[in-house]
ModelCIF file with pLDDT and N, C-alpha, C, O atoms, coordinates in Angstrom:
data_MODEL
#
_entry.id   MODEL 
#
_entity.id                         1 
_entity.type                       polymer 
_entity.pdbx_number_of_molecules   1 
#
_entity_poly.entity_id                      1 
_entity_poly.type                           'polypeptide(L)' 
_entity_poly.nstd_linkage                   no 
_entity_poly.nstd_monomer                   no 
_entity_poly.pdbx_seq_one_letter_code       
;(UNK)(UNK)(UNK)(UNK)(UNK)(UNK)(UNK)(UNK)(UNK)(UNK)(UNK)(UNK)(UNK)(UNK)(UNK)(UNK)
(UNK)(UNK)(UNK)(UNK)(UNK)(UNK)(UNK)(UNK)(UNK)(UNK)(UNK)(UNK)(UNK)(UNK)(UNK)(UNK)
(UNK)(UNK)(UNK)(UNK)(UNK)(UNK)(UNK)(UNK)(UNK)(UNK)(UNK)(UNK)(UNK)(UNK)(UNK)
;
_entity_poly.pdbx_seq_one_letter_code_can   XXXXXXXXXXXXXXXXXXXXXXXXXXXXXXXXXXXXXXXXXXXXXXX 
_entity_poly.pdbx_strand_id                 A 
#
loop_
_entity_poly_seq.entity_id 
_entity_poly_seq.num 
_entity_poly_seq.mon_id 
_entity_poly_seq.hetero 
1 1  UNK n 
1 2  UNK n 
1 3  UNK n 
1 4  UNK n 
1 5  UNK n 
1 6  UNK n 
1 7  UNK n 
1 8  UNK n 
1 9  UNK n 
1 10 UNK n 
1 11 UNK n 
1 12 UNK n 
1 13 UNK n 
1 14 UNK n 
1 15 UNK n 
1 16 UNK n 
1 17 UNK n 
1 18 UNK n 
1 19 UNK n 
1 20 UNK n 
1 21 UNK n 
1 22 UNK n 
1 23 UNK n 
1 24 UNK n 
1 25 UNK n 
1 26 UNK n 
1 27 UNK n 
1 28 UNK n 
1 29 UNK n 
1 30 UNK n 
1 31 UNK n 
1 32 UNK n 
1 33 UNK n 
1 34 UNK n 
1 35 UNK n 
1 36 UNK n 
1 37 UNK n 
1 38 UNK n 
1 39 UNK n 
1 40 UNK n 
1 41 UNK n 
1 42 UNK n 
1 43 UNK n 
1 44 UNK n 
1 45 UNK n 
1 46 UNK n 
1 47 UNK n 
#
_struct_asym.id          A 
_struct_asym.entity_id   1 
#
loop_
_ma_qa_metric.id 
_ma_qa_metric.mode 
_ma_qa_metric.name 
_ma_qa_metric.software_group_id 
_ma_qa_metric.type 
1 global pLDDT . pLDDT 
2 local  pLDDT . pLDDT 
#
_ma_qa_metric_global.metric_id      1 
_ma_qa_metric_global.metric_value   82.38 
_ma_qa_metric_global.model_id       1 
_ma_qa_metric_global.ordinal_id     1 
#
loop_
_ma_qa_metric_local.label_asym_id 
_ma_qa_metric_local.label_comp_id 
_ma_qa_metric_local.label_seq_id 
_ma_qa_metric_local.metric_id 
_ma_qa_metric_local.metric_value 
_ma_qa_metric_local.model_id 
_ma_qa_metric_local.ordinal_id 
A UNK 1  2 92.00 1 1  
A UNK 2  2 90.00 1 2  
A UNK 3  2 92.00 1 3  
A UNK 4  2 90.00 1 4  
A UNK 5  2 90.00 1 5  
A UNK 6  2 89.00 1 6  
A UNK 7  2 88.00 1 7  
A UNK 8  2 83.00 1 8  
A UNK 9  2 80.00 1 9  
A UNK 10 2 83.00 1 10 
A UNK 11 2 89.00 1 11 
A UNK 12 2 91.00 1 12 
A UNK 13 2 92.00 1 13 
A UNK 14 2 93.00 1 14 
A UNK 15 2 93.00 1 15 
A UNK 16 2 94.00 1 16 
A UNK 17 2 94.00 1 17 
A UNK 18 2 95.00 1 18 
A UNK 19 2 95.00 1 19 
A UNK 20 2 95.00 1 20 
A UNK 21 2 94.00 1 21 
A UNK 22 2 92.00 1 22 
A UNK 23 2 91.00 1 23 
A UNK 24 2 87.00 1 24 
A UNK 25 2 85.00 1 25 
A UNK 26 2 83.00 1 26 
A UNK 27 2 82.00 1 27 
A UNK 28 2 84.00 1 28 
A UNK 29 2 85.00 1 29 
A UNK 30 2 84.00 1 30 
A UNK 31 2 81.00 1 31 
A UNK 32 2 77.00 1 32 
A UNK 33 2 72.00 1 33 
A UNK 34 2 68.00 1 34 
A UNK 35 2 60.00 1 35 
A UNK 36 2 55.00 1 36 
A UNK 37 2 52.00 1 37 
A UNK 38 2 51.00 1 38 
A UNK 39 2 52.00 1 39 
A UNK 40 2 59.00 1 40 
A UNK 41 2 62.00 1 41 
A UNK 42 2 68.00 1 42 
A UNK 43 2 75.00 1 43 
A UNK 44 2 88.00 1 44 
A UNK 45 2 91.00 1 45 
A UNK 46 2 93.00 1 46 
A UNK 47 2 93.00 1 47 
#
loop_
_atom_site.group_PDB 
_atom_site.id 
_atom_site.type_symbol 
_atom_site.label_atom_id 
_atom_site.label_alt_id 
_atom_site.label_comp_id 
_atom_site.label_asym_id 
_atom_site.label_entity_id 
_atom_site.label_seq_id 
_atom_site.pdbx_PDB_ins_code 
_atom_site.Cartn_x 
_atom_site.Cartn_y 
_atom_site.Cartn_z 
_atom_site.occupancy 
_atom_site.B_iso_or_equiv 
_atom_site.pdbx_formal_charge 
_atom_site.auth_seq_id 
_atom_site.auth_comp_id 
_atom_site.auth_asym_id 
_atom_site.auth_atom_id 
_atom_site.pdbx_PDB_model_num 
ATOM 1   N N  . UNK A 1 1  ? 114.057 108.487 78.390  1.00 92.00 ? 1  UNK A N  1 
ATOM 2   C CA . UNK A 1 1  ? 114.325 109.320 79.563  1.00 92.00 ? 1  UNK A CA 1 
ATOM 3   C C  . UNK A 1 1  ? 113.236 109.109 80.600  1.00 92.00 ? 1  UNK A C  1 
ATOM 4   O O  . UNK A 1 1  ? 113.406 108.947 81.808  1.00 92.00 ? 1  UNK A O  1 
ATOM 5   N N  . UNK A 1 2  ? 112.319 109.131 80.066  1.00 90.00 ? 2  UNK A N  1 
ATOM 6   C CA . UNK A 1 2  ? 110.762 108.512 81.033  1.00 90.00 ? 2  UNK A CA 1 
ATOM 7   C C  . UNK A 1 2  ? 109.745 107.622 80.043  1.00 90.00 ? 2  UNK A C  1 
ATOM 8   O O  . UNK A 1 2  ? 109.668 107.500 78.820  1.00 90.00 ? 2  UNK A O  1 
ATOM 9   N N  . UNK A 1 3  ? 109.125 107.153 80.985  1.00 92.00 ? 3  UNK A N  1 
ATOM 10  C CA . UNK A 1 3  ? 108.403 105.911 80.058  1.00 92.00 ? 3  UNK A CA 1 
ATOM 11  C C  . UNK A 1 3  ? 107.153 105.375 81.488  1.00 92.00 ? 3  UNK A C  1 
ATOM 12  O O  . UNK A 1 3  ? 107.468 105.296 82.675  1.00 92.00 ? 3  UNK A O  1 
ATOM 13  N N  . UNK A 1 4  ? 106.156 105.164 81.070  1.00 90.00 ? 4  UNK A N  1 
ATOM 14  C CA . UNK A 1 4  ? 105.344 104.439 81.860  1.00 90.00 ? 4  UNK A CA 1 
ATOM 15  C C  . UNK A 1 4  ? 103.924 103.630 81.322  1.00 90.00 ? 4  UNK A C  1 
ATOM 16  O O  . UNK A 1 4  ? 103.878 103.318 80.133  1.00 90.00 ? 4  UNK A O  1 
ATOM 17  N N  . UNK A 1 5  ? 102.978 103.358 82.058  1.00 90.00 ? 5  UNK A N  1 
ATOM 18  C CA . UNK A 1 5  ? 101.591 103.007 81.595  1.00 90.00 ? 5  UNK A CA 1 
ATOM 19  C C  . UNK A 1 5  ? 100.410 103.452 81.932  1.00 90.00 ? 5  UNK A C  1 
ATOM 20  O O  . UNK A 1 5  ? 100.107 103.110 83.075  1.00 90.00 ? 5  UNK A O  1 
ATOM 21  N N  . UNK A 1 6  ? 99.495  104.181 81.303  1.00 89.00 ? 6  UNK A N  1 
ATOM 22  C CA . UNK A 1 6  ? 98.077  104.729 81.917  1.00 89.00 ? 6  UNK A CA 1 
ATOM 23  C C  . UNK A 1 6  ? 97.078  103.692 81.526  1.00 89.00 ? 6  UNK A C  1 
ATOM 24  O O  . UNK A 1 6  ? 96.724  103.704 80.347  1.00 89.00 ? 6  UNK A O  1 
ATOM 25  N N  . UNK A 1 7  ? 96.603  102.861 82.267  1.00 88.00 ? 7  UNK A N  1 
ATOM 26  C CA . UNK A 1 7  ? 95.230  101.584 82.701  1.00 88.00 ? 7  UNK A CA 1 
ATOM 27  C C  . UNK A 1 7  ? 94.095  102.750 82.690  1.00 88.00 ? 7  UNK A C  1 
ATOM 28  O O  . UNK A 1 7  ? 94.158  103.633 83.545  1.00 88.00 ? 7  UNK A O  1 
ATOM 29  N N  . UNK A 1 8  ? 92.888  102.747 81.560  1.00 83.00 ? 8  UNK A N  1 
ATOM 30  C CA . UNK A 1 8  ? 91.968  103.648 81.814  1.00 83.00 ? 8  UNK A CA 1 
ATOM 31  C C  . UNK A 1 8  ? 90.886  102.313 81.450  1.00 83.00 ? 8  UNK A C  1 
ATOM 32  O O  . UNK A 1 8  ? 91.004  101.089 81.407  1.00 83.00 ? 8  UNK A O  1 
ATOM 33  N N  . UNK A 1 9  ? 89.444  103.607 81.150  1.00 80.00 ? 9  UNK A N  1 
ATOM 34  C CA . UNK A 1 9  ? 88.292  102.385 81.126  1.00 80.00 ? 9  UNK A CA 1 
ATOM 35  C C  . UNK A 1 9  ? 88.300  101.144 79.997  1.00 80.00 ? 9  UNK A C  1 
ATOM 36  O O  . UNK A 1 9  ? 88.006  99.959  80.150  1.00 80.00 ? 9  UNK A O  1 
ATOM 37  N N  . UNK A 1 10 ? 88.634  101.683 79.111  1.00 83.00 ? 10 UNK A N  1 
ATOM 38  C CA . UNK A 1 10 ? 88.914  101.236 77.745  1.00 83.00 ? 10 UNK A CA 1 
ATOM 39  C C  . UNK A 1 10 ? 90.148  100.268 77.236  1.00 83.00 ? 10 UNK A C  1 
ATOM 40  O O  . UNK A 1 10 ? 89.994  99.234  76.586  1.00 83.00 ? 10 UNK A O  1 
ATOM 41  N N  . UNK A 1 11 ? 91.157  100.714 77.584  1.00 89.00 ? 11 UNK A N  1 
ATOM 42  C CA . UNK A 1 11 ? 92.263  99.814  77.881  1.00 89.00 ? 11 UNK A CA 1 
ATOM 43  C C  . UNK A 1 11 ? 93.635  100.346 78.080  1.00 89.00 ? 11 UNK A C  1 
ATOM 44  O O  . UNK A 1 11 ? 93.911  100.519 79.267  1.00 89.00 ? 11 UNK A O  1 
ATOM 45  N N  . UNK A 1 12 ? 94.557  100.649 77.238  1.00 91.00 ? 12 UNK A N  1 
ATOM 46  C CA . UNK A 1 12 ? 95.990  101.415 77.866  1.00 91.00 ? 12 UNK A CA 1 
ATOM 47  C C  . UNK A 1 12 ? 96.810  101.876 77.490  1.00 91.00 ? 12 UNK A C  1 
ATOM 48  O O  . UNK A 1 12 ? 97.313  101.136 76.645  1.00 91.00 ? 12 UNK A O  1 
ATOM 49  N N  . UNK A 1 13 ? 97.164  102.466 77.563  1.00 92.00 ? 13 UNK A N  1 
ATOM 50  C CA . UNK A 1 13 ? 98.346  103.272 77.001  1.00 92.00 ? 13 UNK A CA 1 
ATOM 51  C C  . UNK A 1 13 ? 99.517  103.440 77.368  1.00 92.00 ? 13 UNK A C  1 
ATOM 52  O O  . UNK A 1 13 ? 99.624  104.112 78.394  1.00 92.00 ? 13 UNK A O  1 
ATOM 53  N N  . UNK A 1 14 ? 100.696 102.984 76.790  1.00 93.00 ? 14 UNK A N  1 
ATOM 54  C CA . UNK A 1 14 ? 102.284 102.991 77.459  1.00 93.00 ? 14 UNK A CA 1 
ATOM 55  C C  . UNK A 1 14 ? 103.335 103.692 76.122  1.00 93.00 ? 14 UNK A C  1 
ATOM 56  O O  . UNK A 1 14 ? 103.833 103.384 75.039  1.00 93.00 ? 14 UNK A O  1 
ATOM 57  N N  . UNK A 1 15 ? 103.249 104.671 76.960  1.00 93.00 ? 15 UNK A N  1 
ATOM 58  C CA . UNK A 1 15 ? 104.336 105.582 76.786  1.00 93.00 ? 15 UNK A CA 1 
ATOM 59  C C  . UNK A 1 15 ? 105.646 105.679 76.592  1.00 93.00 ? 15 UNK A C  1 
ATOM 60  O O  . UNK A 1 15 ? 106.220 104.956 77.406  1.00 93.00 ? 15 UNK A O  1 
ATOM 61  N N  . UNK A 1 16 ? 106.694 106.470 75.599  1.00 94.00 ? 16 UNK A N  1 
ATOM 62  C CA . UNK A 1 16 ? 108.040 106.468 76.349  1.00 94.00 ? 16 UNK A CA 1 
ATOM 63  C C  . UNK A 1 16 ? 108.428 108.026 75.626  1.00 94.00 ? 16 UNK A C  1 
ATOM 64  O O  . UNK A 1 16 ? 107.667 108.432 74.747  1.00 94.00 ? 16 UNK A O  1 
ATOM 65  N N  . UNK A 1 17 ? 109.394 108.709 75.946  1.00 94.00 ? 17 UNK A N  1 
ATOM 66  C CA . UNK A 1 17 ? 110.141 109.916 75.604  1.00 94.00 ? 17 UNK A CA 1 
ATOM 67  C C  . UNK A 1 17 ? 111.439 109.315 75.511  1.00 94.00 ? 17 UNK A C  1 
ATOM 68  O O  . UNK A 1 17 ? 112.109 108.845 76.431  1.00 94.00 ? 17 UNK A O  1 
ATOM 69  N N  . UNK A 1 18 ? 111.695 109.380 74.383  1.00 95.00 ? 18 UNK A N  1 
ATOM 70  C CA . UNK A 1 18 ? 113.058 108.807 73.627  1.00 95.00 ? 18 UNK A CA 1 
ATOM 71  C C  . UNK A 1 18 ? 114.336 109.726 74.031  1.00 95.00 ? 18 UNK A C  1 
ATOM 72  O O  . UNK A 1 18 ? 114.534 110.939 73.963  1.00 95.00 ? 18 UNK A O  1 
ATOM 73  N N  . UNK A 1 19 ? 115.003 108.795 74.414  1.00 95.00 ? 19 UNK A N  1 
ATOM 74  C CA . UNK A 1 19 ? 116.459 109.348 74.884  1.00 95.00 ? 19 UNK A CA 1 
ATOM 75  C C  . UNK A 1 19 ? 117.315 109.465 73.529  1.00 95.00 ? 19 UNK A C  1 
ATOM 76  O O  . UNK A 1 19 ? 116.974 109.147 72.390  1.00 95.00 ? 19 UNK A O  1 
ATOM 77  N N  . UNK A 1 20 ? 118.830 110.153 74.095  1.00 95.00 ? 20 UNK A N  1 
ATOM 78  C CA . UNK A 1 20 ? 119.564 109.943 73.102  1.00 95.00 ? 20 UNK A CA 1 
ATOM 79  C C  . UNK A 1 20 ? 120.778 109.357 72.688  1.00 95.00 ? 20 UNK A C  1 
ATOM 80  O O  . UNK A 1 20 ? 121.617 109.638 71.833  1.00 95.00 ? 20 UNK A O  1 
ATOM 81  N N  . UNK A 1 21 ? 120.610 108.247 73.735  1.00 94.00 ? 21 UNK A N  1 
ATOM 82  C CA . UNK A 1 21 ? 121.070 107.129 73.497  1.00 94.00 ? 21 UNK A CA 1 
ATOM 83  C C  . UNK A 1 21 ? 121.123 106.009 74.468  1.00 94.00 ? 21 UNK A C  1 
ATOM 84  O O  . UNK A 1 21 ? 120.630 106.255 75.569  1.00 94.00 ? 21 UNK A O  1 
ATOM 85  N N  . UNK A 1 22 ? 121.600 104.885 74.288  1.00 92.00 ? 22 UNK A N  1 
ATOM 86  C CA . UNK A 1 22 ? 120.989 103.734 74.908  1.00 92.00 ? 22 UNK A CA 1 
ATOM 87  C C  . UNK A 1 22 ? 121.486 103.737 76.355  1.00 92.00 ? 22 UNK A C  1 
ATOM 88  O O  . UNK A 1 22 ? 122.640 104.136 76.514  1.00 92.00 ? 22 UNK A O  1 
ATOM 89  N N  . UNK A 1 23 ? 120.828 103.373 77.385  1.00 91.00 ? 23 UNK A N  1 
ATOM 90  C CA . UNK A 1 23 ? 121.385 103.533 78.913  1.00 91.00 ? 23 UNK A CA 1 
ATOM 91  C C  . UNK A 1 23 ? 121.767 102.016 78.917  1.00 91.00 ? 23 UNK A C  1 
ATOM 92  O O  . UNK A 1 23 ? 121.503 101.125 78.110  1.00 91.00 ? 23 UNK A O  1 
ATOM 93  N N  . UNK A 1 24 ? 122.597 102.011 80.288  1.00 87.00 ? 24 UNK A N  1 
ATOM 94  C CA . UNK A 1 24 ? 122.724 100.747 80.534  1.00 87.00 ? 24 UNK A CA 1 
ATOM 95  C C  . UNK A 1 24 ? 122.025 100.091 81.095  1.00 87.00 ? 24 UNK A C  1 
ATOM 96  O O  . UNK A 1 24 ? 122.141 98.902  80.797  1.00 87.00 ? 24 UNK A O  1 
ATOM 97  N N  . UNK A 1 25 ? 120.889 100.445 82.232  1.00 85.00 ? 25 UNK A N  1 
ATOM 98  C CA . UNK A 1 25 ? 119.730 99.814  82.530  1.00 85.00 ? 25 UNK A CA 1 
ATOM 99  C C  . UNK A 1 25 ? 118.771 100.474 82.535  1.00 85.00 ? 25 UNK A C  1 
ATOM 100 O O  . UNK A 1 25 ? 118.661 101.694 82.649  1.00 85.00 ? 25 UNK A O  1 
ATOM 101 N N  . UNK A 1 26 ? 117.615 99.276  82.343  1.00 83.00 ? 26 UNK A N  1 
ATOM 102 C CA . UNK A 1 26 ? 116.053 100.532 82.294  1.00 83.00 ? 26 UNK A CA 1 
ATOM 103 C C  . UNK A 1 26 ? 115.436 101.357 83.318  1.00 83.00 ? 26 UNK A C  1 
ATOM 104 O O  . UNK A 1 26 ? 115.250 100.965 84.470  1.00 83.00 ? 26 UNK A O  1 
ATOM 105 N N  . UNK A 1 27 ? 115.094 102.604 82.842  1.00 82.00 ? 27 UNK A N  1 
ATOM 106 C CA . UNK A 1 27 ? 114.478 103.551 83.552  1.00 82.00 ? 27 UNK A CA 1 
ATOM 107 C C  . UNK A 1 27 ? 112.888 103.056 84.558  1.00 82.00 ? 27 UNK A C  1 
ATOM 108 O O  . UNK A 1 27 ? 112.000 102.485 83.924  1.00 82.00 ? 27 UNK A O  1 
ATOM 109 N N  . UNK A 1 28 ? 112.780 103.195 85.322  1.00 84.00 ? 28 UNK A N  1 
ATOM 110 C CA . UNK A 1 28 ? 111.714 102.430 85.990  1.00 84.00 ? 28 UNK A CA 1 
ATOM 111 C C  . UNK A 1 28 ? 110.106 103.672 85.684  1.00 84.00 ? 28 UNK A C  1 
ATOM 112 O O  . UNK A 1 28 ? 109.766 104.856 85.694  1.00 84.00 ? 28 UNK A O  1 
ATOM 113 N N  . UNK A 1 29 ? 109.529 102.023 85.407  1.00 85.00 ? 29 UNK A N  1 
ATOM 114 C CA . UNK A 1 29 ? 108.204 103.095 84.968  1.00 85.00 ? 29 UNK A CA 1 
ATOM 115 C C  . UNK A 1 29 ? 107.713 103.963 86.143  1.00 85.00 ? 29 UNK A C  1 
ATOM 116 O O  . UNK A 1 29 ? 107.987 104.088 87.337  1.00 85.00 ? 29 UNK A O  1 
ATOM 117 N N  . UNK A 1 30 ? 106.416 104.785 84.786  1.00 84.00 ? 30 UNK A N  1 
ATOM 118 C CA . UNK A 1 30 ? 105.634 105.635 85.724  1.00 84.00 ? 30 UNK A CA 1 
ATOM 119 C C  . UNK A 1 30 ? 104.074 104.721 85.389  1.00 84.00 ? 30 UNK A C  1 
ATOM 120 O O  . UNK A 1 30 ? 103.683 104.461 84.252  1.00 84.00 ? 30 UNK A O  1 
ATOM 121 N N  . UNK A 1 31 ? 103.196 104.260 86.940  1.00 81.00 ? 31 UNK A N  1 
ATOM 122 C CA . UNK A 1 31 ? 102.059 103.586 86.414  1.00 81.00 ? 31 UNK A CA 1 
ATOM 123 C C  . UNK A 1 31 ? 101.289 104.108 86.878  1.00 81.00 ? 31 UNK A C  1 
ATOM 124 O O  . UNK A 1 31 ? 101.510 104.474 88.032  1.00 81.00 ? 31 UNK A O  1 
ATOM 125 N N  . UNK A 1 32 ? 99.816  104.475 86.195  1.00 77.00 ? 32 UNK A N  1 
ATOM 126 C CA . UNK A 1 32 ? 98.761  105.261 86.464  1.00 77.00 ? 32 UNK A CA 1 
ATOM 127 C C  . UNK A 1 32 ? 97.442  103.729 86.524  1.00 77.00 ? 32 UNK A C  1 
ATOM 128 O O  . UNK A 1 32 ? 96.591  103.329 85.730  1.00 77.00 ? 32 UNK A O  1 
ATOM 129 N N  . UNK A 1 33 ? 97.664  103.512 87.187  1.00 72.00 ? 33 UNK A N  1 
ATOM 130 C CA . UNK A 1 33 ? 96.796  102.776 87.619  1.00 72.00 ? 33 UNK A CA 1 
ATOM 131 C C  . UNK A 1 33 ? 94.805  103.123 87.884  1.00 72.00 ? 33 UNK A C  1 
ATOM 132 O O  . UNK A 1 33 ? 94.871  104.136 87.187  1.00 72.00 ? 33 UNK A O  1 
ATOM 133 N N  . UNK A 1 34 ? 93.802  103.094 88.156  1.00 68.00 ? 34 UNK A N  1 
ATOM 134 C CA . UNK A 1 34 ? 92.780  104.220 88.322  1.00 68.00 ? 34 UNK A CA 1 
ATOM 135 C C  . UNK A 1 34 ? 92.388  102.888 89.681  1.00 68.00 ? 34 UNK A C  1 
ATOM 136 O O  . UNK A 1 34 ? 92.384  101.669 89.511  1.00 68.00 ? 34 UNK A O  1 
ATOM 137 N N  . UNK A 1 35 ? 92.149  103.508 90.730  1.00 60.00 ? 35 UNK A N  1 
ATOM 138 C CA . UNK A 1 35 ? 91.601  102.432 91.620  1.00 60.00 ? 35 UNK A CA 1 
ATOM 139 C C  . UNK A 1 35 ? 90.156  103.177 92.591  1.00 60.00 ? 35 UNK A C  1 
ATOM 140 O O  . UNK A 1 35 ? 90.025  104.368 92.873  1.00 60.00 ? 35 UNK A O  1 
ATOM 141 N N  . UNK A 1 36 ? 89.394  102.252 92.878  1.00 55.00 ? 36 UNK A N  1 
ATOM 142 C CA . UNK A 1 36 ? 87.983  102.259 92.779  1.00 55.00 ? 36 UNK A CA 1 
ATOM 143 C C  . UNK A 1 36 ? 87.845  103.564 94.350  1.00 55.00 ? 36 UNK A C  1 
ATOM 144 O O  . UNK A 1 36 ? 88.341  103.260 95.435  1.00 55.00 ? 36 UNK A O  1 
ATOM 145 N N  . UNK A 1 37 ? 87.179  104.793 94.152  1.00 52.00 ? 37 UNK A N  1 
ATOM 146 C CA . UNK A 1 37 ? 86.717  105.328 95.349  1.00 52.00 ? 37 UNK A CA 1 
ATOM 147 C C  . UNK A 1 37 ? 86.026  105.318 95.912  1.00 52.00 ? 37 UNK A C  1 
ATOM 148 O O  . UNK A 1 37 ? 84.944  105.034 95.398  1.00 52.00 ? 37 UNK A O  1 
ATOM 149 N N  . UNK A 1 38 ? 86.043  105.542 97.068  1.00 51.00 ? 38 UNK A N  1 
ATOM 150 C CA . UNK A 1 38 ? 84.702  104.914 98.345  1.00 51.00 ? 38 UNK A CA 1 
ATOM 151 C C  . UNK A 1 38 ? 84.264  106.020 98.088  1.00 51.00 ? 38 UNK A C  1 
ATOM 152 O O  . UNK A 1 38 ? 84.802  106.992 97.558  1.00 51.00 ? 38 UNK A O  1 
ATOM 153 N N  . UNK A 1 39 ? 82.503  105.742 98.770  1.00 52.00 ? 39 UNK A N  1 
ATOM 154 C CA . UNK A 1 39 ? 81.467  107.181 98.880  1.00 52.00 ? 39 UNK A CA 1 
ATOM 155 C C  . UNK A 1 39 ? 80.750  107.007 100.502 1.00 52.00 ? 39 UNK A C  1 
ATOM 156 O O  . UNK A 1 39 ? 80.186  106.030 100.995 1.00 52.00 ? 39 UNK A O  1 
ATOM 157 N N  . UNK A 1 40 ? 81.087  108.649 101.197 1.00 59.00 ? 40 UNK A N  1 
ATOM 158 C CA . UNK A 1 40 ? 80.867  108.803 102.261 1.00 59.00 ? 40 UNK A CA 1 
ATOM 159 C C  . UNK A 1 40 ? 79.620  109.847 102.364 1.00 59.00 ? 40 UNK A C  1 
ATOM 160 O O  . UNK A 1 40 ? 79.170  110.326 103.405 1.00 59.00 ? 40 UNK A O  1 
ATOM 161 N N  . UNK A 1 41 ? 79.066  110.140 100.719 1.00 62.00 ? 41 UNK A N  1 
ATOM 162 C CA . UNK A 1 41 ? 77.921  111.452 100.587 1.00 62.00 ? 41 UNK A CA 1 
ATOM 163 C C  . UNK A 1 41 ? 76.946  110.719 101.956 1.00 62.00 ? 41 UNK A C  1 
ATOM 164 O O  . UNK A 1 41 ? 76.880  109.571 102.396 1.00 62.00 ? 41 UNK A O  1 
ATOM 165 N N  . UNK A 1 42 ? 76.198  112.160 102.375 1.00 68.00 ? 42 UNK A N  1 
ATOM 166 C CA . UNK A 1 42 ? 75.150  112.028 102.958 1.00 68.00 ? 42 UNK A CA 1 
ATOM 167 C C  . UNK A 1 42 ? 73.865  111.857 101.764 1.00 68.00 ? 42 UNK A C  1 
ATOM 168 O O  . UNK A 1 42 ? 73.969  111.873 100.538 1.00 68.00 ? 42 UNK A O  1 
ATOM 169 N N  . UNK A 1 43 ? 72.636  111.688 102.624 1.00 75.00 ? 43 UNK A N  1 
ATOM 170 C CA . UNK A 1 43 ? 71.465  111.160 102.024 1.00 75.00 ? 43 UNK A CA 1 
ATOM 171 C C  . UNK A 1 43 ? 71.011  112.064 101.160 1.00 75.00 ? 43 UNK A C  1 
ATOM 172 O O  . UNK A 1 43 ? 70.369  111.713 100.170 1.00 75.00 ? 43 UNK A O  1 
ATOM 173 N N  . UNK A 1 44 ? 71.353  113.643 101.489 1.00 88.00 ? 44 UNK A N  1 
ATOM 174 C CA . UNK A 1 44 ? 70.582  114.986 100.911 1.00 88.00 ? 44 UNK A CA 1 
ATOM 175 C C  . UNK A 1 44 ? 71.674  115.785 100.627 1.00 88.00 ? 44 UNK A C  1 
ATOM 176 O O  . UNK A 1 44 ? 72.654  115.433 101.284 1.00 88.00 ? 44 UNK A O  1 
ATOM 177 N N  . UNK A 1 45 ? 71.886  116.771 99.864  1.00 91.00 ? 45 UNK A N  1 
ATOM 178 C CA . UNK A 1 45 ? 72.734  117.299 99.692  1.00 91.00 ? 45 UNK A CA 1 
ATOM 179 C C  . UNK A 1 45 ? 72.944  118.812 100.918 1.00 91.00 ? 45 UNK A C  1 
ATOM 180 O O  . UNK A 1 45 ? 71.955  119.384 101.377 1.00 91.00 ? 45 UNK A O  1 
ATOM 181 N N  . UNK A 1 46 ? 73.946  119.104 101.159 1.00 93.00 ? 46 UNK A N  1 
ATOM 182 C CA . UNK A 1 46 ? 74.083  119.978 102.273 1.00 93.00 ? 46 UNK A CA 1 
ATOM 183 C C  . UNK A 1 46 ? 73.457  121.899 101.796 1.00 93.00 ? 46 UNK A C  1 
ATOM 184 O O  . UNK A 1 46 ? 73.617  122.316 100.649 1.00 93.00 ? 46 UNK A O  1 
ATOM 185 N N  . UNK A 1 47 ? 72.886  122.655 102.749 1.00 93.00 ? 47 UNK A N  1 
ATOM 186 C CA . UNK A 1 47 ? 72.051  123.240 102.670 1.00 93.00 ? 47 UNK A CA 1 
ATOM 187 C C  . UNK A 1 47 ? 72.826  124.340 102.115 1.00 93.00 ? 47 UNK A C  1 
ATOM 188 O O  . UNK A 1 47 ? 72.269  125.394 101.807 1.00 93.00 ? 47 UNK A O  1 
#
């Protein structure tokens, strides 16, 4: 019924929740990808 992949530090995990019975085409994943965040901190922390 749903199915996808979580990419973490370590390596991955892919999922599914079992239907109850066979579809005729596949359900399109869910991907958790982790992608890198920028840093905009100032020099000191705010007062």
């Amino acid at each position: 019924t749903s199915w996808g992949v979580d990419v973490h530090d370590d390596g991955k995990i892919v999922w599914f929740e079992p239907a109850t019975s066979l579809a005729a085409t596949p359900a399109s994943p869910v991907l958790d990808v982790p992608t890198e965040a920028s840093s905009t901190q100032p020099a000191t922390p705010p007062a």
